[in-house]
Protein backbone atom coordinates (compact mmCIF):
# COMPACT_ATOMS: atom_id res chain seq x y z
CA UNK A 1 15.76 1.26 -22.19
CA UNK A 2 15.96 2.22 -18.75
CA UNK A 3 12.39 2.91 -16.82
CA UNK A 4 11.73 6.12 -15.03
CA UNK A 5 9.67 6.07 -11.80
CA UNK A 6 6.67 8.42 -11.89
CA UNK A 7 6.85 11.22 -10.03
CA UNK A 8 5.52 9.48 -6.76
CA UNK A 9 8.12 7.23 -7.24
CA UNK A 10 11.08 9.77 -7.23
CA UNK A 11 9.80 12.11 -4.27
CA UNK A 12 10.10 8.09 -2.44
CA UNK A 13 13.12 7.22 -3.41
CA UNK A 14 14.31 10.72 -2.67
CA UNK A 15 12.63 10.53 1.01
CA UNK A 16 14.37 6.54 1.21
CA UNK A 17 17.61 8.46 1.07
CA UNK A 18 17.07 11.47 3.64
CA UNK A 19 16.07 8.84 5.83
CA UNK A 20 19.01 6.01 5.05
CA UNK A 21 16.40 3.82 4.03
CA UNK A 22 16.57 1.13 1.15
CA UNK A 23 13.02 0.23 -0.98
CA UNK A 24 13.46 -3.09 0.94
CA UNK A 25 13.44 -1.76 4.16
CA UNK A 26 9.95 0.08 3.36
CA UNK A 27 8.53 -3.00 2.22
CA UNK A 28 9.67 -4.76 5.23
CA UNK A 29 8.19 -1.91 7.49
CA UNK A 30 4.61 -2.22 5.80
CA UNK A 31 4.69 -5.94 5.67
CA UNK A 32 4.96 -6.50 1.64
CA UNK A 33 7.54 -7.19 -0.90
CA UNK A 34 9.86 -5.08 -2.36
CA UNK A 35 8.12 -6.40 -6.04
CA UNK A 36 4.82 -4.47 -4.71
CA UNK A 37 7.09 -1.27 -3.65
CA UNK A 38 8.22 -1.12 -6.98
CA UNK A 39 5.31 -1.42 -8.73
CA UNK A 40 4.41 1.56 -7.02
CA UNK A 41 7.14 3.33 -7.64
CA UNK A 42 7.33 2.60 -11.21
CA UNK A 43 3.43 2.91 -11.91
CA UNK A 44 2.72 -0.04 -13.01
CA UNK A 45 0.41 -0.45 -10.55
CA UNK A 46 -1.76 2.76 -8.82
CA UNK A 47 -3.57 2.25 -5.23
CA UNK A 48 -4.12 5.17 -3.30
CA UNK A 49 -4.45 3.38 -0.18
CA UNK A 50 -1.05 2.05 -0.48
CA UNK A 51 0.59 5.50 -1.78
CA UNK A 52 -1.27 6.84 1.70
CA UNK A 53 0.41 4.37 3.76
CA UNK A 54 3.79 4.79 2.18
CA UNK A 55 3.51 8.23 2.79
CA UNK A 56 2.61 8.07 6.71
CA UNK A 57 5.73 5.34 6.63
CA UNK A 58 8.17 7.94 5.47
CA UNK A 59 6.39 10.85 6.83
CA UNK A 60 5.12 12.68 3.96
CA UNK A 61 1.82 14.18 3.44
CA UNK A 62 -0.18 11.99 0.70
CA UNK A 63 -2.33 15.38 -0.76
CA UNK A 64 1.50 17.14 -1.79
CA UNK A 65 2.25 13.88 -3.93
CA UNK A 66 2.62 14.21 -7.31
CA UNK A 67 0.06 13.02 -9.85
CA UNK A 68 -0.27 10.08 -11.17
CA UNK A 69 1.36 7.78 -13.99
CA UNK A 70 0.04 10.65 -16.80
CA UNK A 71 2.38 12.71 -15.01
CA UNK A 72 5.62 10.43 -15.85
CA UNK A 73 8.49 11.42 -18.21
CA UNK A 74 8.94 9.15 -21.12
């Protein structure tokens, strides 16, 4: 079965592509690994103070993000 990124995850990926960015490029621009970025992304892991610099990274506001991993389609 395929996983499904929460919906943090998607507005990202969806920002990655306005900007012609890949998830590895992100990690490279806040100094971590793409693993972390995806953890993120997929929920498995929840830290606000890395969802707050992802969002400054990409410029998005961190307060319009959607919830958290409750929030993610099964």
């Amino acid at each position: 079965m395929r996983r499904v990124p929460t919906p943090f995850g998607r507005a990202v990926r969806i920002r990655l592509a306005q900007l012609n960015l890949q998830q590895r490029d992100l990690a490279r621009m806040l100094g971590t690994s793409d693993a972390f970025i995806t953890y993120l992304i997929y929920g498995d892991r929840r830290d606000e103070a890395w969802i707050s610099r992802i969002c400054d990274a990409l410029g998005m506001r961190a307060q319009d993000m959607p919830g958290d991993k409750d929030d993610r389609r099964v």
